[in-house]
N, C-alpha and C. Protein backbone atom coordinates (compact mmCIF):
# COMPACT_ATOMS: atom_id res chain seq x y z
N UNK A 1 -177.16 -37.89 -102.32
CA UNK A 1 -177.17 -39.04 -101.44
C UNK A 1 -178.22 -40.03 -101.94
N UNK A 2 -178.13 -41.24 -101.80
CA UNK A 2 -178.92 -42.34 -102.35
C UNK A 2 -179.75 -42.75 -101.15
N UNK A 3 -181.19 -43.14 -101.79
CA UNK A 3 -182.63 -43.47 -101.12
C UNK A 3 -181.92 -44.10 -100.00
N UNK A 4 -180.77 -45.76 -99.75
CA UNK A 4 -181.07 -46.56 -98.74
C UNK A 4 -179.81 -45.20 -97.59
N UNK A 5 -179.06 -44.23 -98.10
CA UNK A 5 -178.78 -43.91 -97.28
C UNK A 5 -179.19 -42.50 -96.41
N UNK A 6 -180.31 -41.83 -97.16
CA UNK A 6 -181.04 -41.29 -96.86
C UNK A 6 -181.95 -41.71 -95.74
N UNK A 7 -182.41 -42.81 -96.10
CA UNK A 7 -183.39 -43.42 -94.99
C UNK A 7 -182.62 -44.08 -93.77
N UNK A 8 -181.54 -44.54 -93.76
CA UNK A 8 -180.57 -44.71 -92.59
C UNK A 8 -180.77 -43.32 -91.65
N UNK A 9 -180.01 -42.40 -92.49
CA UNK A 9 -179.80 -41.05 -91.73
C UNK A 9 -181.45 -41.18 -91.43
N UNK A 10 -182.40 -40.98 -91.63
CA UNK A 10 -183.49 -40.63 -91.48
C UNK A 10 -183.59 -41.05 -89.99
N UNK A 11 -183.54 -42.20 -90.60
CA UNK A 11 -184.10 -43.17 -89.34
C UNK A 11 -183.22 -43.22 -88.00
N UNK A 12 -182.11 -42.92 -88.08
CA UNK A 12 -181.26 -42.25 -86.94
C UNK A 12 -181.97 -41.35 -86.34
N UNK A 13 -181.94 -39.82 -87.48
CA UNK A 13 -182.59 -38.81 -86.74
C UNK A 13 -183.93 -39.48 -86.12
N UNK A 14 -184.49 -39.95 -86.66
CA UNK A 14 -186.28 -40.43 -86.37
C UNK A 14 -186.19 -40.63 -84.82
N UNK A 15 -184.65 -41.81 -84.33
CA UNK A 15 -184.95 -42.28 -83.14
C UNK A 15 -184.35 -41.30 -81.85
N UNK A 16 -183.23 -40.57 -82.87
CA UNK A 16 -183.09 -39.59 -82.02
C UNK A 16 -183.73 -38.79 -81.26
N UNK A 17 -184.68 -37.95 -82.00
CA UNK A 17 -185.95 -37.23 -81.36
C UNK A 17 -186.98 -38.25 -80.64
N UNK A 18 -187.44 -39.62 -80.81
CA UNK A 18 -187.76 -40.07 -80.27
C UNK A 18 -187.35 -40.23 -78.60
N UNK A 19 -185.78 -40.17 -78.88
CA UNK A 19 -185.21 -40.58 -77.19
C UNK A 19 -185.04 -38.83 -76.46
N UNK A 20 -185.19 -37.78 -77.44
CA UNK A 20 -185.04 -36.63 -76.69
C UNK A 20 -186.21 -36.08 -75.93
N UNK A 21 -187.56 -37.33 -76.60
CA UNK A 21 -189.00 -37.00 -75.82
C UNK A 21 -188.65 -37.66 -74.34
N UNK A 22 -187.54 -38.77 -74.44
CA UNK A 22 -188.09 -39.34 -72.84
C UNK A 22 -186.82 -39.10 -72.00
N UNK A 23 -185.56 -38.34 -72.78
CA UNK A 23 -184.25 -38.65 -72.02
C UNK A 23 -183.57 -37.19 -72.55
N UNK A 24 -183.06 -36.47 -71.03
CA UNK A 24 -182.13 -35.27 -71.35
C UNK A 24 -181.28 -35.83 -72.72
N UNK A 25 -180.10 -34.18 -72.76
CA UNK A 25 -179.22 -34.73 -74.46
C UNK A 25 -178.66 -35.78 -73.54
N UNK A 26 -178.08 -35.17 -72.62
CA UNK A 26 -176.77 -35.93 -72.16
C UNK A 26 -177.19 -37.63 -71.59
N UNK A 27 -177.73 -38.37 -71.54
CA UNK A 27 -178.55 -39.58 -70.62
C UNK A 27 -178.39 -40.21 -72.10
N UNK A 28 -178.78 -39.93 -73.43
CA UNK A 28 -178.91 -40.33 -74.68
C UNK A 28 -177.40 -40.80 -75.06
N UNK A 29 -176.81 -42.55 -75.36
CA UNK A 29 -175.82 -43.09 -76.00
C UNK A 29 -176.15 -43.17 -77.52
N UNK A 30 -174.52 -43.02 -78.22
CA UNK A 30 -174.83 -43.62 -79.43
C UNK A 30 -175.13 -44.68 -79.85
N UNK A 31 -175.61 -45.90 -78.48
CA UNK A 31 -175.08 -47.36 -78.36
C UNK A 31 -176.74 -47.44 -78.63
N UNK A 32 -177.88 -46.55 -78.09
CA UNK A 32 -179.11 -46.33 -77.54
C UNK A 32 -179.60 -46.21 -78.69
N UNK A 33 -179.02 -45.17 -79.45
CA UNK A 33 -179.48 -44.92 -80.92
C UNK A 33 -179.69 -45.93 -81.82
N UNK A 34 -178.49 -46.65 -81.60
CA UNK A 34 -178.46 -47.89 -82.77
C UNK A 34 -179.00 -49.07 -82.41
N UNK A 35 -179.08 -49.10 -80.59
CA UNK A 35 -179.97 -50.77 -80.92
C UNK A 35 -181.47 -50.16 -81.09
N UNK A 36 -182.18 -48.82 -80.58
CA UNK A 36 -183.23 -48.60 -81.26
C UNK A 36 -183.78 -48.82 -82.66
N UNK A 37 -182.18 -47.56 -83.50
CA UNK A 37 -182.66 -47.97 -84.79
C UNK A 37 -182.29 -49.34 -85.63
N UNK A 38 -181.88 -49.85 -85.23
CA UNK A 38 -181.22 -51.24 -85.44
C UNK A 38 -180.32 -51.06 -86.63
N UNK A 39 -179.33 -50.60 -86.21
CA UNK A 39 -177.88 -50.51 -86.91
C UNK A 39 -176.96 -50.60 -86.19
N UNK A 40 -175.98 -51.11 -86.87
CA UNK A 40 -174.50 -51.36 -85.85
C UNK A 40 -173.96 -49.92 -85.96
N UNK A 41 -173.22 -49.69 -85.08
CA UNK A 41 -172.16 -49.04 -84.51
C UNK A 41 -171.59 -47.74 -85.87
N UNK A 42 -170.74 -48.38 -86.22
CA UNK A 42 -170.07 -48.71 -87.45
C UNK A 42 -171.35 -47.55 -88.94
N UNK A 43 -172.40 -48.20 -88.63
CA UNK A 43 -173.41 -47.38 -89.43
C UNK A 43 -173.69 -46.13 -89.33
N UNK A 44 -173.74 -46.06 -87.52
CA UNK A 44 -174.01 -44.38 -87.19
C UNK A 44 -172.74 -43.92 -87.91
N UNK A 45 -171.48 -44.17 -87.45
CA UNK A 45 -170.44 -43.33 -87.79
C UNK A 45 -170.26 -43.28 -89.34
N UNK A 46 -170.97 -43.71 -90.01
CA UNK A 46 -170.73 -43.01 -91.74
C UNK A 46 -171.49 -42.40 -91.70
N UNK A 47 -172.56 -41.87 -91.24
CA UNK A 47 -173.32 -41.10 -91.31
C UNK A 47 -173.33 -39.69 -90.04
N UNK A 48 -172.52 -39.70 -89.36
CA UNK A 48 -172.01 -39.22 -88.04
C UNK A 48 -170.94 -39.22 -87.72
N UNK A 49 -170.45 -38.26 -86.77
CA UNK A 49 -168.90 -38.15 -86.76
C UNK A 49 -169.28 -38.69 -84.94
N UNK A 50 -170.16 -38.20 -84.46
CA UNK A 50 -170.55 -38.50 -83.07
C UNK A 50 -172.25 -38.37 -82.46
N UNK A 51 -172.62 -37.76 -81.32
CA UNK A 51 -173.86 -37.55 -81.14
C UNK A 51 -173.79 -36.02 -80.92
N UNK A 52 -172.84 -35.17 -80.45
CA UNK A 52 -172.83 -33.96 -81.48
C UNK A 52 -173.21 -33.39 -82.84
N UNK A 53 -172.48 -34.50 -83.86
CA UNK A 53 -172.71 -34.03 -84.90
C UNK A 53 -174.19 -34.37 -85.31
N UNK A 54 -174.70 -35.19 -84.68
CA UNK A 54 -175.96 -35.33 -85.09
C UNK A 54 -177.03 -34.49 -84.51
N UNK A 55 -176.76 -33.92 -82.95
CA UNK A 55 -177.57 -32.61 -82.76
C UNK A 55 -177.41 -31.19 -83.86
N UNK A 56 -175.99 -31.36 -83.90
CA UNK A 56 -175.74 -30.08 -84.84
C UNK A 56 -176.41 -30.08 -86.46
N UNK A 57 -176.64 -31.34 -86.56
CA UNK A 57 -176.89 -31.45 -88.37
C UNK A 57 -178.81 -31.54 -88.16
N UNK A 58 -179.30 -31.96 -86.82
CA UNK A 58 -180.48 -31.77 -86.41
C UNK A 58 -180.60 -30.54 -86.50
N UNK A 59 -180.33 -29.75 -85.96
CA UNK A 59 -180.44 -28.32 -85.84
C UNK A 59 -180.19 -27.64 -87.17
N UNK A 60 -179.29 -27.66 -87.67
CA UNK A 60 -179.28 -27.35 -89.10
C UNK A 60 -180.14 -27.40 -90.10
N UNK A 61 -180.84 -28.77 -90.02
CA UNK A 61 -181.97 -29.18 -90.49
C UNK A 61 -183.29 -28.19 -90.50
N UNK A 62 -183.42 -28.08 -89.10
CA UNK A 62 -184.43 -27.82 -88.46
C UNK A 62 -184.63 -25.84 -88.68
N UNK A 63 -183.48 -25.54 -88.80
CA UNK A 63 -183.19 -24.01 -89.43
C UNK A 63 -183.52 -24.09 -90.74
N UNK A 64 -183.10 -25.09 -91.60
CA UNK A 64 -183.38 -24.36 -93.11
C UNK A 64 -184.61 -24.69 -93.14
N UNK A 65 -185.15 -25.61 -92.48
CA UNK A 65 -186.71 -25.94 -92.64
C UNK A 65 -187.09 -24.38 -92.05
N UNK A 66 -186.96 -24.06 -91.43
CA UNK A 66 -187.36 -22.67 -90.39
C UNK A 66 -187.71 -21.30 -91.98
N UNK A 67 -186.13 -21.25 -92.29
CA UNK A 67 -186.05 -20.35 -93.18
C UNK A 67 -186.87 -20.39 -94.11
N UNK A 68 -186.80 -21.73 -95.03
CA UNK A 68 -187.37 -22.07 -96.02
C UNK A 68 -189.06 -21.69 -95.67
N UNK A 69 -189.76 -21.85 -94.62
CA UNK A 69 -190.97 -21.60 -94.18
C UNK A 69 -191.43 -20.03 -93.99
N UNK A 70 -190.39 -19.40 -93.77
CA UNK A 70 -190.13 -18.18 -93.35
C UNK A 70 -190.31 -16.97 -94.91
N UNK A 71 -189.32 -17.59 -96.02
CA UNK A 71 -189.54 -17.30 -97.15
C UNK A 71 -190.55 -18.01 -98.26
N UNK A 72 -191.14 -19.10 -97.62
CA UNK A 72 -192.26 -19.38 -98.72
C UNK A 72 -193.51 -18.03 -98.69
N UNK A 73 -193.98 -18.44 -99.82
CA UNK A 73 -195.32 -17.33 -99.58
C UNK A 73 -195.18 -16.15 -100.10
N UNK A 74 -194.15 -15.83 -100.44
CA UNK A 74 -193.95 -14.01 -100.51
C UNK A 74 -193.35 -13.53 -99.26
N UNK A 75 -192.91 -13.91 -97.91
CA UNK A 75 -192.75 -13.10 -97.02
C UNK A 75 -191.38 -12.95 -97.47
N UNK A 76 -191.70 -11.38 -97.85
CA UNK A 76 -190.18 -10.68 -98.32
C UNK A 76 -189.70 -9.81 -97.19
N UNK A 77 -191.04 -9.17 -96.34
CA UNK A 77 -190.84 -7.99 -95.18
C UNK A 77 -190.36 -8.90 -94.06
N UNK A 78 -189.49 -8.16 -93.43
CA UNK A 78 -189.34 -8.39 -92.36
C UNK A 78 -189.90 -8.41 -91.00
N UNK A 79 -191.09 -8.28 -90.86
CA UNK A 79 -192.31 -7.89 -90.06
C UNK A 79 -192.71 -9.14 -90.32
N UNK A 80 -193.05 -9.59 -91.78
CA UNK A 80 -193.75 -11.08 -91.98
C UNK A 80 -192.49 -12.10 -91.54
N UNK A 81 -191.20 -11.90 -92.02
CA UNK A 81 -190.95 -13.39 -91.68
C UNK A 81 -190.60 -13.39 -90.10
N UNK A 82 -190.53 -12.20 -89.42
CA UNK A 82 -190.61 -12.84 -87.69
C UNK A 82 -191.87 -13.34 -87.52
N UNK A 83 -192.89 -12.80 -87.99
CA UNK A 83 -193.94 -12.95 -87.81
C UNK A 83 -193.92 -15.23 -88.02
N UNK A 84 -193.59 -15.04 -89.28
CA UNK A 84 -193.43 -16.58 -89.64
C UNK A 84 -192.76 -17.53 -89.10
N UNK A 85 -191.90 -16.83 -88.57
CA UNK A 85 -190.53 -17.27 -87.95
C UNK A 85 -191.09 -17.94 -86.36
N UNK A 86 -191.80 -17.16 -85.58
CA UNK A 86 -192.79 -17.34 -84.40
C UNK A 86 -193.87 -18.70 -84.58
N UNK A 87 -194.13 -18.19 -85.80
CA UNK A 87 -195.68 -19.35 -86.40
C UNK A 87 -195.33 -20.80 -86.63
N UNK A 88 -193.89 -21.05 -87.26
CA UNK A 88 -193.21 -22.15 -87.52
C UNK A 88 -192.68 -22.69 -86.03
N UNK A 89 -192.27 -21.85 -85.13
CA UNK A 89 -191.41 -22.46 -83.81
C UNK A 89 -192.68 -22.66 -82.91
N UNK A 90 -194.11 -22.31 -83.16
CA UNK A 90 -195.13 -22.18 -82.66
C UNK A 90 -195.91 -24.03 -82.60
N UNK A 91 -195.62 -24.11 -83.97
CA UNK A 91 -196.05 -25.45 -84.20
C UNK A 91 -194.87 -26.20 -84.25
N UNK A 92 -193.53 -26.43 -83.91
CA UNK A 92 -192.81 -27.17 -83.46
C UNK A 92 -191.63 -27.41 -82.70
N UNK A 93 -192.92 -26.32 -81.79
CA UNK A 93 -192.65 -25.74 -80.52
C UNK A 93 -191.46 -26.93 -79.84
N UNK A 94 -192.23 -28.34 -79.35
CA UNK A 94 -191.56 -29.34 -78.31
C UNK A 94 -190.91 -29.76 -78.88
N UNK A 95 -190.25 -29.99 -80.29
CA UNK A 95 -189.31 -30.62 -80.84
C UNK A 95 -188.21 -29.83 -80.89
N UNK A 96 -188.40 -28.57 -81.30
CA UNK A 96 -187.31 -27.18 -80.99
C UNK A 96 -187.03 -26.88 -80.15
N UNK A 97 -187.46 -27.01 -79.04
CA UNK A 97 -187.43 -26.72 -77.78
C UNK A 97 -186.37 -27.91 -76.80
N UNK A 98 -186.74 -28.98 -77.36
CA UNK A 98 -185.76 -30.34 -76.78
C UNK A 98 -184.54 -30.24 -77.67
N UNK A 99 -184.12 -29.87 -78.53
CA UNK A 99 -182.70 -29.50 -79.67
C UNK A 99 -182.29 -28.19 -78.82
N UNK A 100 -182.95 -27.26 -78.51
CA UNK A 100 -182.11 -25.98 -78.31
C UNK A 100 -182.02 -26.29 -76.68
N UNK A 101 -182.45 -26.87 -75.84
CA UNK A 101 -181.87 -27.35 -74.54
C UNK A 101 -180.91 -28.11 -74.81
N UNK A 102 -180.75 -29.09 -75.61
CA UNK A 102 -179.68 -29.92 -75.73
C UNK A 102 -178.67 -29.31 -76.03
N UNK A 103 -178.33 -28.27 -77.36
CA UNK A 103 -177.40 -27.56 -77.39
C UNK A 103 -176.89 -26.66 -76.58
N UNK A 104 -175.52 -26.94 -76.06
CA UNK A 104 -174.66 -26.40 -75.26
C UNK A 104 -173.34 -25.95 -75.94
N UNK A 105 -173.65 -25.55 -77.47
CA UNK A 105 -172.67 -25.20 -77.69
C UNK A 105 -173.06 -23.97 -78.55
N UNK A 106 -174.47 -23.45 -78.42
CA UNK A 106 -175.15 -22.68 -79.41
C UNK A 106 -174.78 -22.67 -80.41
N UNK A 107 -175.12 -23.44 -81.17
CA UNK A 107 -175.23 -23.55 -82.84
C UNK A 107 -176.63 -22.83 -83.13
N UNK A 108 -177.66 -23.36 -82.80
CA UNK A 108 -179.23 -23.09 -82.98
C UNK A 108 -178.98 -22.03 -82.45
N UNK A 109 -178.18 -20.90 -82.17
CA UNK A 109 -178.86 -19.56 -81.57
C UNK A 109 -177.85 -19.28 -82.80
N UNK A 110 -176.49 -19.47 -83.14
CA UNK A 110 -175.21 -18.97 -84.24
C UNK A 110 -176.19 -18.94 -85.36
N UNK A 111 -176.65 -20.06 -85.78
CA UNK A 111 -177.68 -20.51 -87.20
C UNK A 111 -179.05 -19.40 -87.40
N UNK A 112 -179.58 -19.13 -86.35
CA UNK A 112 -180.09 -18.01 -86.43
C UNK A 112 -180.06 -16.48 -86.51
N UNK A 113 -179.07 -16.61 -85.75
CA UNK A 113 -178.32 -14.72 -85.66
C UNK A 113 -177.52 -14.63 -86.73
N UNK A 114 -177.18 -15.74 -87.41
CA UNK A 114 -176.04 -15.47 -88.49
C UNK A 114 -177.47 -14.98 -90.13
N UNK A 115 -178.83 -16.20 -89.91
CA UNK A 115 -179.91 -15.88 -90.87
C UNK A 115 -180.20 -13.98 -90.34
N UNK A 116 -180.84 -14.72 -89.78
CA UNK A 116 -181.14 -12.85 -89.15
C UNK A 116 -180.66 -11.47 -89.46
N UNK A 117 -179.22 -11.66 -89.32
CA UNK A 117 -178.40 -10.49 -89.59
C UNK A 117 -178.15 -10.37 -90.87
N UNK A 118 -178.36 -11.63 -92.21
CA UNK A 118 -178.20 -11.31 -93.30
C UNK A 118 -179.81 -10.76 -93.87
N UNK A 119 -181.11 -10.75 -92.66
CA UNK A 119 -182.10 -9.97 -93.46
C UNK A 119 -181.84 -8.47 -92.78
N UNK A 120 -181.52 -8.39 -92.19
CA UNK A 120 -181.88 -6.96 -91.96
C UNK A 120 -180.74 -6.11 -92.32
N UNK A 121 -180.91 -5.81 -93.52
CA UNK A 121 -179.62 -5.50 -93.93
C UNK A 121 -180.00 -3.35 -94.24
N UNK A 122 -181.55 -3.24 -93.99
CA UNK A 122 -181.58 -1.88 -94.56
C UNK A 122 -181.77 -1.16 -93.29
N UNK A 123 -180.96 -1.78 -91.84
CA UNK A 123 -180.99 -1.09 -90.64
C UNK A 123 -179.38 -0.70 -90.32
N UNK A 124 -179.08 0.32 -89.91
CA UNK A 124 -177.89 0.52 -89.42
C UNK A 124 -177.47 -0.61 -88.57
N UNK A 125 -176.20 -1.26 -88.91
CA UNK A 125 -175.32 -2.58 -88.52
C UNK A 125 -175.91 -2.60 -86.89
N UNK A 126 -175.33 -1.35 -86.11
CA UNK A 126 -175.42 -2.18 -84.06
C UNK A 126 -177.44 -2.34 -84.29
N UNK A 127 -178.02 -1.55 -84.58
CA UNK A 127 -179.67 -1.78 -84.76
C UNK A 127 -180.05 -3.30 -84.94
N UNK A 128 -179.14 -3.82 -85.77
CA UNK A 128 -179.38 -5.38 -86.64
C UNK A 128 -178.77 -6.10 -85.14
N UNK A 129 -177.83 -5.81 -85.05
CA UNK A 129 -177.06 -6.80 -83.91
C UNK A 129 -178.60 -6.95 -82.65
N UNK A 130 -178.68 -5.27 -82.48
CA UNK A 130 -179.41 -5.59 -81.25
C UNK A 130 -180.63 -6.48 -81.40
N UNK A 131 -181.48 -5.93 -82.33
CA UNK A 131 -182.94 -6.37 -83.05
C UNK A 131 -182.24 -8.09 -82.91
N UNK A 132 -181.68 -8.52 -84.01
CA UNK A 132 -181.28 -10.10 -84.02
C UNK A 132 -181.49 -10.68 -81.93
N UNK A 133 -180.20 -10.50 -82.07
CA UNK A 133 -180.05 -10.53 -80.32
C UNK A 133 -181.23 -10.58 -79.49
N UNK A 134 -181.62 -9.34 -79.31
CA UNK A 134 -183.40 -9.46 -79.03
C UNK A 134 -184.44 -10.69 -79.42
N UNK A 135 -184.46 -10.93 -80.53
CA UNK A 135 -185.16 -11.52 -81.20
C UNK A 135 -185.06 -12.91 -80.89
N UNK A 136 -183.38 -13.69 -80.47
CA UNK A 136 -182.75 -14.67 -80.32
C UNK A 136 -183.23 -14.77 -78.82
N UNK A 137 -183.07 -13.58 -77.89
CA UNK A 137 -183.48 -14.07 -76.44
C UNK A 137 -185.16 -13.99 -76.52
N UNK A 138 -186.16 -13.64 -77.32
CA UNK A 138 -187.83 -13.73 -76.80
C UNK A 138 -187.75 -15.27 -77.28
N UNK A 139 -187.24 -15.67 -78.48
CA UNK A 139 -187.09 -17.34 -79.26
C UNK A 139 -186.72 -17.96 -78.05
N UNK A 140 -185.64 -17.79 -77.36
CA UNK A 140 -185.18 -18.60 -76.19
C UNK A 140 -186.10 -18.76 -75.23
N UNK A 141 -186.50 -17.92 -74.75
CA UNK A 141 -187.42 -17.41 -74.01
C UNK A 141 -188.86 -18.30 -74.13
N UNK A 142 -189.35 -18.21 -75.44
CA UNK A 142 -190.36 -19.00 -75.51
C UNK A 142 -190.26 -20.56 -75.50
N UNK A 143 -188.98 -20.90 -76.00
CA UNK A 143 -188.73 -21.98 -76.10
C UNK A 143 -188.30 -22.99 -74.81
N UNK A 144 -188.01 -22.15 -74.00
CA UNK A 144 -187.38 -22.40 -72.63
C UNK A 144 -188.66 -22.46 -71.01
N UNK A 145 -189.80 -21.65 -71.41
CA UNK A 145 -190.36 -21.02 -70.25
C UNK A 145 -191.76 -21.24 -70.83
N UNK A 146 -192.69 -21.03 -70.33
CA UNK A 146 -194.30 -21.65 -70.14
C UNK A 146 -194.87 -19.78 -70.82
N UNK A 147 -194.19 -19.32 -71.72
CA UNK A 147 -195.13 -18.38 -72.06
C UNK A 147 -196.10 -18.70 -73.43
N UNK A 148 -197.13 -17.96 -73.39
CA UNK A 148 -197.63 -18.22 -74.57
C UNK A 148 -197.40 -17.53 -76.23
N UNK A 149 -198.16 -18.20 -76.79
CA UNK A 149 -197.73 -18.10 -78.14
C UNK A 149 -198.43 -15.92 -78.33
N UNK A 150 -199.90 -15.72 -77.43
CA UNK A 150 -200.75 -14.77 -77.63
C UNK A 150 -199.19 -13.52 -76.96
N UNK A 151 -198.31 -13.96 -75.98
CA UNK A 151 -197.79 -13.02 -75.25
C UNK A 151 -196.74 -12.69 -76.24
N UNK A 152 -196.18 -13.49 -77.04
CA UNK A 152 -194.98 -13.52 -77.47
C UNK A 152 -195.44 -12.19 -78.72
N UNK A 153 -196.51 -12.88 -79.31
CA UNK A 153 -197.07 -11.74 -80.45
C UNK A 153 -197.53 -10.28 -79.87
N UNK A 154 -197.88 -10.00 -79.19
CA UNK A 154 -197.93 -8.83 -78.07
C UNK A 154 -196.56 -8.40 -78.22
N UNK A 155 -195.90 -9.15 -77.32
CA UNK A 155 -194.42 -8.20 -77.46
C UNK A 155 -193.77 -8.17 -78.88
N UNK A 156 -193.71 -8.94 -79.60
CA UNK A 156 -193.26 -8.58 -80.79
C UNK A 156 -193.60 -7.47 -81.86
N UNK A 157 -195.09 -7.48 -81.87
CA UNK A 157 -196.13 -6.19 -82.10
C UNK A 157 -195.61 -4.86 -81.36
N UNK A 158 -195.43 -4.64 -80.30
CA UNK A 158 -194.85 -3.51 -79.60
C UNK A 158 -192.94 -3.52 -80.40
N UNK A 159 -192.44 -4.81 -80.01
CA UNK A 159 -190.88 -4.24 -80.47
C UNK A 159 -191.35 -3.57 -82.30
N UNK A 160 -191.76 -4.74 -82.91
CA UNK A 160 -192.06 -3.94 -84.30
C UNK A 160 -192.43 -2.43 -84.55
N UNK A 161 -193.15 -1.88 -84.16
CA UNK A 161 -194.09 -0.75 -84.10
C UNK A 161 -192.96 0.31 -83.47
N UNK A 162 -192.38 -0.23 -82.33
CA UNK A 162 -191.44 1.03 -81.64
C UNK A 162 -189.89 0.88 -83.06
N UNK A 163 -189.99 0.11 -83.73
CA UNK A 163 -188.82 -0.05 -84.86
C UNK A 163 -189.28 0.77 -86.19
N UNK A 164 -190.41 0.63 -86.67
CA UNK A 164 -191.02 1.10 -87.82
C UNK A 164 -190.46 2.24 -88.18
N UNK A 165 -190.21 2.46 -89.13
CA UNK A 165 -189.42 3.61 -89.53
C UNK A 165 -190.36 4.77 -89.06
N UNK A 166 -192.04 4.74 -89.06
CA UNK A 166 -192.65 6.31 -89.18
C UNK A 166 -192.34 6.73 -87.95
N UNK A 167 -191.59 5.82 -86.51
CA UNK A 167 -191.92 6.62 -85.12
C UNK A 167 -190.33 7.00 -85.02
């Protein structure tokens, strides 16, 4: 994709999240988007099929950034990248948190359980389902509800430890 249309899309998304700080998904027009970002009509839709597709390609986004964070570093164990996985949604916490309320069609929970289930691949298959699953409702959970970041690592520390192969 080329710089001026890179920065279009950009700048879409840019105002998007901007209007998800002050306005549910649903209250948010595509009409809102564009006299913000100052583009016609016509502009969103080459770059958009609707304001769906632009939560969904938000979210998408916002996963491989996840992953990609998840596997920098060496975290090859799976202990580290939940661990990372927590640390990344930790620090962008309110922006993840306004995308996965908006989605009502769970993509951001599919995009994850679908990553998820391709790491844990050295657990017997229903183990992976559940662990993922699990894992997808404490994410929700935090993302949804006033708990803290200290509680979430607590319980995760306990699910880990009761998983560990030595018990």
């Amino acid at each position: 994709m080329d710089r001026r249309k890179r920065k279009t899309q950009q700048g879409i998304t840019d105002t998007f999240y901007q209007l998800l700080q002050k306005k549910a998904y649903e209250e948010i027009s595509v009409s809102q988007i564009c006299q913000l970002t100052d583009i016609n009509r016509g502009t969103f839709y080459l770059h958009f099929i609707d304001k769906d597709d632009l939560l969904e390609k938000s979210i998408r986004h916002e996963m491989d950034e996840l992953i990609h964070y998840c596997e920098a570093d060496g975290g090859n164990n799976n202990q580290q990248k939940i661990e990372r996985t927590f640390e990344y949604v930790d620090h962008h916490r309110e922006r993840l948190s306004k995308l996965f309320k908006a989605d009502k069609q769970g993509f951001f929970a599919h995009v994850q359980l679908e990553y998820l289930s391709q790491q844990l691949v050295d657990v017997p298959e229903l183990t992976a389902i559940f662990f993922t699953h699990g894992l997808m409702g404490l994410l929700e959970h935090y993302l949804t509800c006033d708990v803290t970041k200290k509680e979430i690592a607590e319980i995760l520390e306990n699910i880990t430890t009761a998983f560990s192969p030595s018990n």
